[in-house]
C-alpha atoms as a PDB file:
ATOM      1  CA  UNK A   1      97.630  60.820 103.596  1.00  0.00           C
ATOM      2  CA  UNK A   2      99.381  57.330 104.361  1.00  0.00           C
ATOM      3  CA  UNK A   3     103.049  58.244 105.385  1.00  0.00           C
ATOM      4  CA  UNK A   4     106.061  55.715 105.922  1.00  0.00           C
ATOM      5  CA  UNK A   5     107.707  56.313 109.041  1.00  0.00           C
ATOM      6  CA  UNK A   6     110.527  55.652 111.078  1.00  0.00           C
ATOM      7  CA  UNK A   7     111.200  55.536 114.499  1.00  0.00           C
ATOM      8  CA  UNK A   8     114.115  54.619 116.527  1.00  0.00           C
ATOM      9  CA  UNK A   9     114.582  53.187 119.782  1.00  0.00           C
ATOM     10  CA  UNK A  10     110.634  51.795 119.801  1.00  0.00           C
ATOM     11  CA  UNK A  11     111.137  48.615 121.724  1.00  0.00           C
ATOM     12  CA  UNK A  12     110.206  50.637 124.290  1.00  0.00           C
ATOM     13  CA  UNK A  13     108.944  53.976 126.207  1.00  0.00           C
ATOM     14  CA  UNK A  14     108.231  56.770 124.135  1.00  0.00           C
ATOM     15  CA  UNK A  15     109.188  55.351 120.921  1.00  0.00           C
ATOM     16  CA  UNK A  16     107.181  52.003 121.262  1.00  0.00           C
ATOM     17  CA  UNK A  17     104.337  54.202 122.038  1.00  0.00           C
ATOM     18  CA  UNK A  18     104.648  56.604 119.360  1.00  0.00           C
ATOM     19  CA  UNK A  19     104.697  53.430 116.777  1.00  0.00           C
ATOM     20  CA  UNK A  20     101.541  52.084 117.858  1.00  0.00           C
ATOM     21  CA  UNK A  21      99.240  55.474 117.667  1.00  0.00           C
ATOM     22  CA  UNK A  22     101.060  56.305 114.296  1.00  0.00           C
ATOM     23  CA  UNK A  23      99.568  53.419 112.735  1.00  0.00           C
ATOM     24  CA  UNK A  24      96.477  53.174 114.379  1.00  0.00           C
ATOM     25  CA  UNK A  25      96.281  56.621 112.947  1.00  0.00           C
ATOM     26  CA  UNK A  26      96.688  54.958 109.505  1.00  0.00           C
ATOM     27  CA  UNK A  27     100.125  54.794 108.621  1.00  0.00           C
ATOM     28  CA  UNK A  28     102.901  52.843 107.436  1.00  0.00           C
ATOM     29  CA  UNK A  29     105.404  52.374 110.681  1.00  0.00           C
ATOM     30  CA  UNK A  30     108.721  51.108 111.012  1.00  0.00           C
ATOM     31  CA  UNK A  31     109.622  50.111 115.006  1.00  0.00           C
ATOM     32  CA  UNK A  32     113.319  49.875 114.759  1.00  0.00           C
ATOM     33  CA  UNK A  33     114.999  48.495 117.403  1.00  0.00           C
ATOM     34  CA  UNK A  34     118.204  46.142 117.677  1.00  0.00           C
ATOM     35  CA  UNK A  35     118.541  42.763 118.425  1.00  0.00           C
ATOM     36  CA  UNK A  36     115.046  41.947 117.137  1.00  0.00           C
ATOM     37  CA  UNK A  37     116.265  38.340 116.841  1.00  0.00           C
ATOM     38  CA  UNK A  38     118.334  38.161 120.316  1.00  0.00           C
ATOM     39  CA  UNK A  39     116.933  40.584 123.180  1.00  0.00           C
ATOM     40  CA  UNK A  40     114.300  42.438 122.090  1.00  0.00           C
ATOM     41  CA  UNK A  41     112.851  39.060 120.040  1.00  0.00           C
ATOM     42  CA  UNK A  42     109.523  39.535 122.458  1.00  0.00           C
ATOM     43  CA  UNK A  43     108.973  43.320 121.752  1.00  0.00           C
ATOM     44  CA  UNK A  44     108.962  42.435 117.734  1.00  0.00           C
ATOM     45  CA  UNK A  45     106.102  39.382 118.763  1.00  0.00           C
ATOM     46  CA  UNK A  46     104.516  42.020 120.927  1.00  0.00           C
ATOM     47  CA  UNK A  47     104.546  44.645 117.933  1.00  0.00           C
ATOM     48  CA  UNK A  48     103.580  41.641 115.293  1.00  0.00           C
ATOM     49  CA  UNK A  49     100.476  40.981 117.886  1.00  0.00           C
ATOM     50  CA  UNK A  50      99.363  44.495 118.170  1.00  0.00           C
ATOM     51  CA  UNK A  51      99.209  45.020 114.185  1.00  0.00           C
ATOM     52  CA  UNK A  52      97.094  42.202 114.299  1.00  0.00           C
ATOM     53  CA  UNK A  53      95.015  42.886 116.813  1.00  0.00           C
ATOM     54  CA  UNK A  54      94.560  46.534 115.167  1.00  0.00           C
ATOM     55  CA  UNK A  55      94.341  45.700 112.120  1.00  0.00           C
ATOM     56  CA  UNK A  56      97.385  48.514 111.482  1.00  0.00           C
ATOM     57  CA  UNK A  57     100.460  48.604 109.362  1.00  0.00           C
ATOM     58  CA  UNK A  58     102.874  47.788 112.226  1.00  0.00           C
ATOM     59  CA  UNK A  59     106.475  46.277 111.587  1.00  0.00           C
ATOM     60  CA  UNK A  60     109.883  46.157 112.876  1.00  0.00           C
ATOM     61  CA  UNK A  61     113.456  46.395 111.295  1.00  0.00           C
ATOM     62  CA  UNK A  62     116.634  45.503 112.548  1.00  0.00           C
ATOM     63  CA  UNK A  63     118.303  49.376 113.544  1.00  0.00           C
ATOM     64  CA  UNK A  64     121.135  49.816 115.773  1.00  0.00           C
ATOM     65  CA  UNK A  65     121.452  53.068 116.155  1.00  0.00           C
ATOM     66  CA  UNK A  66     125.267  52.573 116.953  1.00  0.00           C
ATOM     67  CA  UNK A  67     126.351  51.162 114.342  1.00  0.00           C
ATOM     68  CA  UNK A  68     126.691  52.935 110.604  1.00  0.00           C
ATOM     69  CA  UNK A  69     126.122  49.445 108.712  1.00  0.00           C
ATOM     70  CA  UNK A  70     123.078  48.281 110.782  1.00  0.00           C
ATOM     71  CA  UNK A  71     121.524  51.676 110.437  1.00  0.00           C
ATOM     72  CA  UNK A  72     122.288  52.010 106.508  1.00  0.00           C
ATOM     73  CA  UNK A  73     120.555  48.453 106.232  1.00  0.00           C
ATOM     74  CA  UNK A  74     117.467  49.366 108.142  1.00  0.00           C
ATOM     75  CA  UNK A  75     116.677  52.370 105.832  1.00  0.00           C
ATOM     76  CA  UNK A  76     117.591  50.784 102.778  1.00  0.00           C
ATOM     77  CA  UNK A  77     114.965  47.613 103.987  1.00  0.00           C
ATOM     78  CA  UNK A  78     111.874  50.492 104.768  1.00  0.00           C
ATOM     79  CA  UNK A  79     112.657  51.999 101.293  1.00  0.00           C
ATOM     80  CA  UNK A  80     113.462  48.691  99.420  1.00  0.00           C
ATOM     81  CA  UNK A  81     109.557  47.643 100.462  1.00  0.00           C
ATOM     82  CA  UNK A  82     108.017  51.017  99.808  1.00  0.00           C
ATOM     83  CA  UNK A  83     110.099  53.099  97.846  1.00  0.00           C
ATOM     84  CA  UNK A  84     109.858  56.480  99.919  1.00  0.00           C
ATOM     85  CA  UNK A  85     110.669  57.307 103.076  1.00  0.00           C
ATOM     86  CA  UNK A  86     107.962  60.445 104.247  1.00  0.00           C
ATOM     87  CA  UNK A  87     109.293  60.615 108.868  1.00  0.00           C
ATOM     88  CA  UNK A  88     111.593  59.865 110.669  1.00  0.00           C
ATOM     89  CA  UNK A  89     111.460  60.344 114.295  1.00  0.00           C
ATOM     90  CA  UNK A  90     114.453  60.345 116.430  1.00  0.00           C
ATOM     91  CA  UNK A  91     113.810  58.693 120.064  1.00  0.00           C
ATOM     92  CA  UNK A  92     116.268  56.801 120.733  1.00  0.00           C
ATOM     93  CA  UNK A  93     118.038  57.420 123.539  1.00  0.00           C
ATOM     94  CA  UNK A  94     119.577  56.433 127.109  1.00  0.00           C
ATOM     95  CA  UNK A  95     119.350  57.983 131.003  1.00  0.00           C
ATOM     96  CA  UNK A  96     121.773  57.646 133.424  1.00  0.00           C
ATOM     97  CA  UNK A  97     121.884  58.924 137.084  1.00  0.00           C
ATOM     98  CA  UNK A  98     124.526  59.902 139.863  1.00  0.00           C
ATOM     99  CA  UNK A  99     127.304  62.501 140.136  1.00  0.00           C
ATOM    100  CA  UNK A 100     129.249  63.627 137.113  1.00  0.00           C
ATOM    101  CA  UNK A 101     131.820  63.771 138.372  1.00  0.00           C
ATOM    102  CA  UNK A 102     131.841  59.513 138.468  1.00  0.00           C
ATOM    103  CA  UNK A 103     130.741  59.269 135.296  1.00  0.00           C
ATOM    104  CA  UNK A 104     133.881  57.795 133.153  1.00  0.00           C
ATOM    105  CA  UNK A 105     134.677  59.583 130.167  1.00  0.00           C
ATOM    106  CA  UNK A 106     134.022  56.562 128.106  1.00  0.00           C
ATOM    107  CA  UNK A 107     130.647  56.444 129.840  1.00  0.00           C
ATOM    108  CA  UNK A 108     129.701  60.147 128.291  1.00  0.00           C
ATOM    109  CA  UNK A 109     130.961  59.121 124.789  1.00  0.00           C
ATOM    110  CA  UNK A 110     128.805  56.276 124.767  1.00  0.00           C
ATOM    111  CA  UNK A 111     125.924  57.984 125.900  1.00  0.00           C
ATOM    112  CA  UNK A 112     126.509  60.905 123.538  1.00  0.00           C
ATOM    113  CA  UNK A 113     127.063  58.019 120.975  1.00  0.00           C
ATOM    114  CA  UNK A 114     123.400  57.102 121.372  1.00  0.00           C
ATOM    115  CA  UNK A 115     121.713  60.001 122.408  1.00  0.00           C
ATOM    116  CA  UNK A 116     123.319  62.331 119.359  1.00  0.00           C
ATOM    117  CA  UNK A 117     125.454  60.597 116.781  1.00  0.00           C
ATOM    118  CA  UNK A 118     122.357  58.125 116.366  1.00  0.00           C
ATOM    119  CA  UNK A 119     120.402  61.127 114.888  1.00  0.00           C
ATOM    120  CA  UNK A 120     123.472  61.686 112.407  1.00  0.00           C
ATOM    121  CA  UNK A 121     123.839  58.013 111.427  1.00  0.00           C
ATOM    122  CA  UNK A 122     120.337  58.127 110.198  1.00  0.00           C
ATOM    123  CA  UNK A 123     120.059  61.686 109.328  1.00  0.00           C
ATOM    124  CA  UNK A 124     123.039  60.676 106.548  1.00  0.00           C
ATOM    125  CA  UNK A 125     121.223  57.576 106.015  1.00  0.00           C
ATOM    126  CA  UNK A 126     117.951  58.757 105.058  1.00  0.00           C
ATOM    127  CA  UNK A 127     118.359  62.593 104.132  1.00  0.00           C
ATOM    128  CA  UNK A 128     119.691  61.639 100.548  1.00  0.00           C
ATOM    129  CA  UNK A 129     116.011  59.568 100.002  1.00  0.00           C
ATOM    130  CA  UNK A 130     114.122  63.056 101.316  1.00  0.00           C
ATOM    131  CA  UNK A 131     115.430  65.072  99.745  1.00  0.00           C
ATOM    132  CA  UNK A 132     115.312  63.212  96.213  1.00  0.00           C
ATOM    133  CA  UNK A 133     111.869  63.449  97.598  1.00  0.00           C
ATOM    134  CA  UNK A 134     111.918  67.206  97.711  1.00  0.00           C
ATOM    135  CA  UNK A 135     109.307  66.217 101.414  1.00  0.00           C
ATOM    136  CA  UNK A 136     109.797  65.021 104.284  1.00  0.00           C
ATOM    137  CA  UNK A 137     109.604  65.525 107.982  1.00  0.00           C
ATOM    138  CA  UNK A 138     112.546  65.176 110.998  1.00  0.00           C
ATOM    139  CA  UNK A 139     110.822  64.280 114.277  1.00  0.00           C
ATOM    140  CA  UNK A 140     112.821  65.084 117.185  1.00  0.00           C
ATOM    141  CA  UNK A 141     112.266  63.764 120.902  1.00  0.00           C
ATOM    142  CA  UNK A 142     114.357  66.012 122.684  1.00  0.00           C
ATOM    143  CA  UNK A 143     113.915  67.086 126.505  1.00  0.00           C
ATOM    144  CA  UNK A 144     112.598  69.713 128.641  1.00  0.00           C
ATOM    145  CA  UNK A 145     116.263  68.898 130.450  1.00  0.00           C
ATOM    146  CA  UNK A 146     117.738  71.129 127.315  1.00  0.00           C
ATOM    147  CA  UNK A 147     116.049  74.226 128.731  1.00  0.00           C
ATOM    148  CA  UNK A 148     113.852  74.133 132.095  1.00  0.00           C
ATOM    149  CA  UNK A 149     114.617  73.149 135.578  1.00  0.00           C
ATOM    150  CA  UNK A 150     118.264  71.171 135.562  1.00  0.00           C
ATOM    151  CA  UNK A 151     118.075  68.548 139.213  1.00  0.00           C
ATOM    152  CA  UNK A 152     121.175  67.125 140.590  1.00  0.00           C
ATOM    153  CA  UNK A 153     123.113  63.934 138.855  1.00  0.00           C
ATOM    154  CA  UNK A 154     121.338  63.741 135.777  1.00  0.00           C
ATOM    155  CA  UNK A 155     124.403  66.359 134.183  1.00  0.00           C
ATOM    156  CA  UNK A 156     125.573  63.677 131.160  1.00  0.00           C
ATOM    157  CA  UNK A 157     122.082  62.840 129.948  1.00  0.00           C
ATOM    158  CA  UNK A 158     120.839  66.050 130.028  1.00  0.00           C
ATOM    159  CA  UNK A 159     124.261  67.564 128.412  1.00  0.00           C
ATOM    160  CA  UNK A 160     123.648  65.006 125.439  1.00  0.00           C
ATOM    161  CA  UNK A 161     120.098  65.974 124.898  1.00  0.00           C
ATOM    162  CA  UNK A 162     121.196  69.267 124.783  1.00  0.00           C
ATOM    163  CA  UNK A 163     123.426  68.936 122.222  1.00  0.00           C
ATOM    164  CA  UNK A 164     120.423  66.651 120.573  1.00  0.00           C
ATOM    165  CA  UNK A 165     118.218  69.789 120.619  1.00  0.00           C
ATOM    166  CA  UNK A 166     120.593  72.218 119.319  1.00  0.00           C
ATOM    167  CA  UNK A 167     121.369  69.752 116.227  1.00  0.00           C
ATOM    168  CA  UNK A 168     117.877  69.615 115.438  1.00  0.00           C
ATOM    169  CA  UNK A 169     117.353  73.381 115.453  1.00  0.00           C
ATOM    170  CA  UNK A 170     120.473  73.881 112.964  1.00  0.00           C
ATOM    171  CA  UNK A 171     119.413  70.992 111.196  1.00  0.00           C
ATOM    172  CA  UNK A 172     116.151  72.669 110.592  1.00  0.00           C
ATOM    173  CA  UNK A 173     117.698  75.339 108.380  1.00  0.00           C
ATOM    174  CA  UNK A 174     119.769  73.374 106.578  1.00  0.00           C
ATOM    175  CA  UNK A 175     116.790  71.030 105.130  1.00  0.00           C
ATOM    176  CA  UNK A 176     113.804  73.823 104.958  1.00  0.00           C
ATOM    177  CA  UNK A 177     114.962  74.242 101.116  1.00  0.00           C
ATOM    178  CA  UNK A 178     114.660  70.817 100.253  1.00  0.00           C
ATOM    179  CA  UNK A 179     111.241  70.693 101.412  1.00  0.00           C
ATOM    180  CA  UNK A 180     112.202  69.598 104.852  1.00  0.00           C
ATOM    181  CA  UNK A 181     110.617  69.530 107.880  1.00  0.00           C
ATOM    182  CA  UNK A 182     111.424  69.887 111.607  1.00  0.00           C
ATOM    183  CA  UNK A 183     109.103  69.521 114.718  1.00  0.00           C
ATOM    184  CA  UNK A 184     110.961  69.148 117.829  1.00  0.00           C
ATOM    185  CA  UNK A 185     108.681  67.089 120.479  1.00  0.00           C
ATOM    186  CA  UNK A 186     110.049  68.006 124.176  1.00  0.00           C
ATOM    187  CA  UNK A 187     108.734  65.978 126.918  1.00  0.00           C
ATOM    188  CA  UNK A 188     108.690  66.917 130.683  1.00  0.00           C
ATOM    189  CA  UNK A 189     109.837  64.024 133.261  1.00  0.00           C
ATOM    190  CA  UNK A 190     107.807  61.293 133.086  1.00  0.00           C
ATOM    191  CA  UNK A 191     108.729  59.281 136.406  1.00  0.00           C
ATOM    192  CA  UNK A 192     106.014  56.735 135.354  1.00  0.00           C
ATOM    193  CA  UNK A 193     104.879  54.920 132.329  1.00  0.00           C
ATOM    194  CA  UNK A 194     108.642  54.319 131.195  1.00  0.00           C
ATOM    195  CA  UNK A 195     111.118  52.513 132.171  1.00  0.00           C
ATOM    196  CA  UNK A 196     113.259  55.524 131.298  1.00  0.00           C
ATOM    197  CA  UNK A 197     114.222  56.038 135.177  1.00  0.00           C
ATOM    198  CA  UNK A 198     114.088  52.221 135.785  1.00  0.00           C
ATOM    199  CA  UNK A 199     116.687  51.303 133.492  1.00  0.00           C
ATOM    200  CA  UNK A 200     119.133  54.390 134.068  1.00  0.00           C
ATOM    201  CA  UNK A 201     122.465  54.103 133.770  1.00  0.00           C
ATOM    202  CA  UNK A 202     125.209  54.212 136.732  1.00  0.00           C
ATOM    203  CA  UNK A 203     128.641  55.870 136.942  1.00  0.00           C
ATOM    204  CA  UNK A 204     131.444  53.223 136.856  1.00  0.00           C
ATOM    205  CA  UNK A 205     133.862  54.609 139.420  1.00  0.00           C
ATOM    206  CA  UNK A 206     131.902  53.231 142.423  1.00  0.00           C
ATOM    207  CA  UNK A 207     134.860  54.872 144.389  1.00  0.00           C
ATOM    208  CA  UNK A 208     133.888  58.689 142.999  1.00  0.00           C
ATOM    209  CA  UNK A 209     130.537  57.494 144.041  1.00  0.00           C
ATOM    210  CA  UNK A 210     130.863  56.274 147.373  1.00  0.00           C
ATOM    211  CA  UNK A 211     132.446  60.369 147.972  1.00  0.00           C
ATOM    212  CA  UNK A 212     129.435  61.466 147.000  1.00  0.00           C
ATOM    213  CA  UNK A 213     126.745  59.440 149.112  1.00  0.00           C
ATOM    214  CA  UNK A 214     128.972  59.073 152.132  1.00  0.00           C
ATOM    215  CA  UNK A 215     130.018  63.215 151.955  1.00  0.00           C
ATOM    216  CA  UNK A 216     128.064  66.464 151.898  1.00  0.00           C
ATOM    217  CA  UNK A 217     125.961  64.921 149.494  1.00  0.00           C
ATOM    218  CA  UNK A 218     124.786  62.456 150.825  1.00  0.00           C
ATOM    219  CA  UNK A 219     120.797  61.879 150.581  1.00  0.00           C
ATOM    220  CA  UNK A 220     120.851  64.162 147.418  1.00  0.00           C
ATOM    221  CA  UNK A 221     119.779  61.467 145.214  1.00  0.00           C
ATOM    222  CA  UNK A 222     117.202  59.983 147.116  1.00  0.00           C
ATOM    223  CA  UNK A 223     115.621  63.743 147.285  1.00  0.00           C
ATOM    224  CA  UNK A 224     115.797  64.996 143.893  1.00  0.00           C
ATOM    225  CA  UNK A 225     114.056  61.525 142.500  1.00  0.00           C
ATOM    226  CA  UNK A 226     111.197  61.656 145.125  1.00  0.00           C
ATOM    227  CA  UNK A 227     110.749  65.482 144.344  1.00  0.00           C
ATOM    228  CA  UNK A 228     111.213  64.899 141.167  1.00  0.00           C
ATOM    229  CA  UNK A 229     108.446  62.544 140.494  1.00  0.00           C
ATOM    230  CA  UNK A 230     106.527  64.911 143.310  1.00  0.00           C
ATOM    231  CA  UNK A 231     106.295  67.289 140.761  1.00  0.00           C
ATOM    232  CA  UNK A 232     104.954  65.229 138.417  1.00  0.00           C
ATOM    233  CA  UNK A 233     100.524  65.473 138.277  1.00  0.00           C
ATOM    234  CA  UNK A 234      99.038  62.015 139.498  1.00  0.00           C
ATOM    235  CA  UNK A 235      96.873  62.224 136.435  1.00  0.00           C
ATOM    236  CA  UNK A 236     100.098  62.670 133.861  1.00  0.00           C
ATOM    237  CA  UNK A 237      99.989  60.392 131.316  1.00  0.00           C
ATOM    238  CA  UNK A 238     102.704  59.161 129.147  1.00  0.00           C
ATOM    239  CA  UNK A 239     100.338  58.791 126.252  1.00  0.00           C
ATOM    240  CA  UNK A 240     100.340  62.540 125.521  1.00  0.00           C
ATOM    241  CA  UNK A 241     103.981  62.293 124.274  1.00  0.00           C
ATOM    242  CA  UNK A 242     102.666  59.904 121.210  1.00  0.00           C
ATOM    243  CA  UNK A 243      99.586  61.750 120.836  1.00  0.00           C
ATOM    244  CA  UNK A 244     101.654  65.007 120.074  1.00  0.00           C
ATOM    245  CA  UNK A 245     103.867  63.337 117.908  1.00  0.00           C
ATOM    246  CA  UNK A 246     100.788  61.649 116.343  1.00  0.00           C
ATOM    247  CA  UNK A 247      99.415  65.547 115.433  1.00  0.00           C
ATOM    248  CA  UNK A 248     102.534  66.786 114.155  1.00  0.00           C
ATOM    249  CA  UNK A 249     102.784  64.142 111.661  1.00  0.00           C
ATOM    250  CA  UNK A 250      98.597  64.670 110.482  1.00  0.00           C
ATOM    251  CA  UNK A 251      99.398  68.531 110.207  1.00  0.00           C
ATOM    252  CA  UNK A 252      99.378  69.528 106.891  1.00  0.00           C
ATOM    253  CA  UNK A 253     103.065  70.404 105.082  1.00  0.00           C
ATOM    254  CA  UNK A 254     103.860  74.358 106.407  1.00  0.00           C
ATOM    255  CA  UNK A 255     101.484  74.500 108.998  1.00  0.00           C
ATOM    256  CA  UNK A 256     103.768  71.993 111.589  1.00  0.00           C
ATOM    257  CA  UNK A 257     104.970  73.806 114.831  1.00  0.00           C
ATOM    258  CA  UNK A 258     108.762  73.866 115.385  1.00  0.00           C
ATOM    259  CA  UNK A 259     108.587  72.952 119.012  1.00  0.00           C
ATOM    260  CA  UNK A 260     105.924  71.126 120.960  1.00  0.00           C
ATOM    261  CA  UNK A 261     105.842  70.672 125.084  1.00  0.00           C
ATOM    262  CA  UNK A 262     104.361  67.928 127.021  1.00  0.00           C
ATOM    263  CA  UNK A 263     104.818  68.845 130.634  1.00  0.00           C
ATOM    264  CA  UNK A 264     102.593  68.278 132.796  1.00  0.00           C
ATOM    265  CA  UNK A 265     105.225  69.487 135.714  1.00  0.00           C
ATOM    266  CA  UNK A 266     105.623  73.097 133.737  1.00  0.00           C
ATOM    267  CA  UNK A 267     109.648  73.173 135.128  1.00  0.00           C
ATOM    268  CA  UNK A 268     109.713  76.414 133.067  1.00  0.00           C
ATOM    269  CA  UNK A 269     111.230  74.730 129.811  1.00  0.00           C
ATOM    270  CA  UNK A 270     108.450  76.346 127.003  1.00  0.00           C
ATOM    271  CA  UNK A 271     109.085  79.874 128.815  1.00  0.00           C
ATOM    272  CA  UNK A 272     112.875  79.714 127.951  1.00  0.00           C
ATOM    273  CA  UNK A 273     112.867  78.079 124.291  1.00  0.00           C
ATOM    274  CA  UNK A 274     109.961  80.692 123.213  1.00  0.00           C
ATOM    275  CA  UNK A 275     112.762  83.407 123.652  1.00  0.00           C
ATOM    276  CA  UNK A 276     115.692  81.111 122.246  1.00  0.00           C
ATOM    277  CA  UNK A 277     113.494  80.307 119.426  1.00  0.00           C
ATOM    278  CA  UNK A 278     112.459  83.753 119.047  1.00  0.00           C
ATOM    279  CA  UNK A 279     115.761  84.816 118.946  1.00  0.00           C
ATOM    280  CA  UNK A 280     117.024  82.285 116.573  1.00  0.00           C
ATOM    281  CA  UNK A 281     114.094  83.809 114.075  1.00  0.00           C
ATOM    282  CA  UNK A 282     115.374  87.457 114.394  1.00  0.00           C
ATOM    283  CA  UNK A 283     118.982  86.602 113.945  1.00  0.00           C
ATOM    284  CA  UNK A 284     117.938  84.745 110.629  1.00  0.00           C
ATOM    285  CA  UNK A 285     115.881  87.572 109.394  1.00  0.00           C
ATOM    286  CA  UNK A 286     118.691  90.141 110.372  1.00  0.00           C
ATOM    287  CA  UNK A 287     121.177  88.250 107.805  1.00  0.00           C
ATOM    288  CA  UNK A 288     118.898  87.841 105.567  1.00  0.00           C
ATOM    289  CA  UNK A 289     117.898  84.516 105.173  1.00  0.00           C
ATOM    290  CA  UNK A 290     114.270  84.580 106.677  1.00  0.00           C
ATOM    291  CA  UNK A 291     113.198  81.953 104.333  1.00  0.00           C
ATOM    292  CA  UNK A 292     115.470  78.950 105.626  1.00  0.00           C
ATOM    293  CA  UNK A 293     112.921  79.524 109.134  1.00  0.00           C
ATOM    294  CA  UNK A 294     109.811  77.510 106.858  1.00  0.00           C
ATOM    295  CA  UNK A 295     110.523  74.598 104.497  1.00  0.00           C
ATOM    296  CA  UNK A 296     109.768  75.268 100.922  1.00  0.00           C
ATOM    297  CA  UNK A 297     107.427  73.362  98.182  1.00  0.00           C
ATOM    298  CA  UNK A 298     109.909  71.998  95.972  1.00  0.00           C
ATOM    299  CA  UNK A 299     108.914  71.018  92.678  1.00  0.00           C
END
């Protein structure tokens, strides 16, 4: 069945991806980005083109994912034009790379700001249409960062994805009554096909830096990129991340998995959240609320 859908932070990467197989697929899909009249003005041309030349249901809305008003206004513009509201799929997000420790705290808040409190800006945005609804379905593109193999001077992004992936999994129980669902999409590193690495973000204090490259870590960097993207298969394709998120959506109400991997480096990630999911699942059933782990048919 035709579903509108959401998704944030689609100018680019994953999410502009994910926007384009989702309606080739036959659905209704809202690319929300910011500054579709200033910055990203070519990406909405670029998404107008492709609808075209797919004959697909492609659009953009204005969504900053910062702000509370911009956010409030892009829902109320997808459900002003269709009524309903059936996915939303949380991608946006932001990298950064270097030593923690010359991150400024004002850095971290931001990045938390867009990496986390952009899910609860539109989670309190559009929850209230779901679950009127009594359906829906929370896509979340978290990271195998939250649970596998943890490289040098990526410590703030992958701390705010972390706290990303543990929202969604509370979040999960909290909506399964209202006929809620949750599928939580968790990439591996993509080095290519991105400019997720490309457009990472740097620590301000330049003189915390400078410690780091010109002291006993010095080279560190350098070496955990290259081996990063080392690990990564020469045949890995980016792709795979919509396509899953493209299946998840087509899977019929009750049958969607909670968690879905796309690693093609296998740091170890799927090994750890089977046992953390696993465990979330007995502790549920032990206080006696096994029925919050599926959502329910309401109505």
């Amino acid at each position: 069945m035709r579903k509108v859908i959401i998704v944030t932070g689609a100018s680019s990467g994953f999410g502009a991806l994910a926007a384009r197989e989702l309606a080739k697929a036959g659905h209704t899909v809202y690319a929300s980005m910011r500054e579709t009249k200033g910055r990203n003005a070519p990406q909405v041309v670029e998404v107008q083109k492709f609808a075209r030349d797919n004959s697909v249901d492609l659009r953009t809305v204005e969504l900053d994912v910062a702000s509370d008003t911009s956010v409030a206004a892009g829902i109320e513009t997808v459900l002003s034009e269709h009524s309903r509201l059936d996915v939303v799929v949380h991608n946006a997000g932001h990298m950064v790379f270097g030593p923690a420790e010359a991150f400024t705290p004002e850095q971290f808040a931001n990045l938390y700001d867009i990496n986390v409190l952009s899910t609860q800006r539109v989670n309190r945005a559009a929850l209230p249409y779901m679950r009127k609804q009594g359906a829906g379905l929370l896509v979340w593109v978290s990271s195998t960062s939250t649970r596998g193999g943890t490289p040098p001077f990526l410590a703030p992004y992958f701390a705010a994805k972390a706290a990303m992936d543990s929202l969604a999994v509370s979040y999960a129980s909290e909506l399964a009554r209202w006929g809620i669902e949750t599928s939580i999409i968790v990439p591996g590193a993509f080095t290519k096909g991105t400019n997720h690495f490309l457009h990472a973000g740097a620590p301000q204090d330049q003189e915390r830096l400078a410690e780091y490259d010109n002291g006993p870590y010095a080279g560190v960097a350098e070496q955990a990129l290259k081996e990063l993207a080392g690990l990564e298969p020469p045949d890995a394709d980016v792709g795979q991340v919509a396509s899953a998120i493209v299946r998840v959506v087509d899977t019929p109400f009750g049958k969607r998995p909670f968690r879905v991997h796309i690693d093609p480096s296998q740091d170890g990630a799927e090994v750890v959240a089977a046992v953390a999911d696993r465990v979330r699942r007995e502790m549920f059933r032990t206080i006696g609320l096994a029925d919050l782990l599926s959502p329910r048919v309401v109505g």
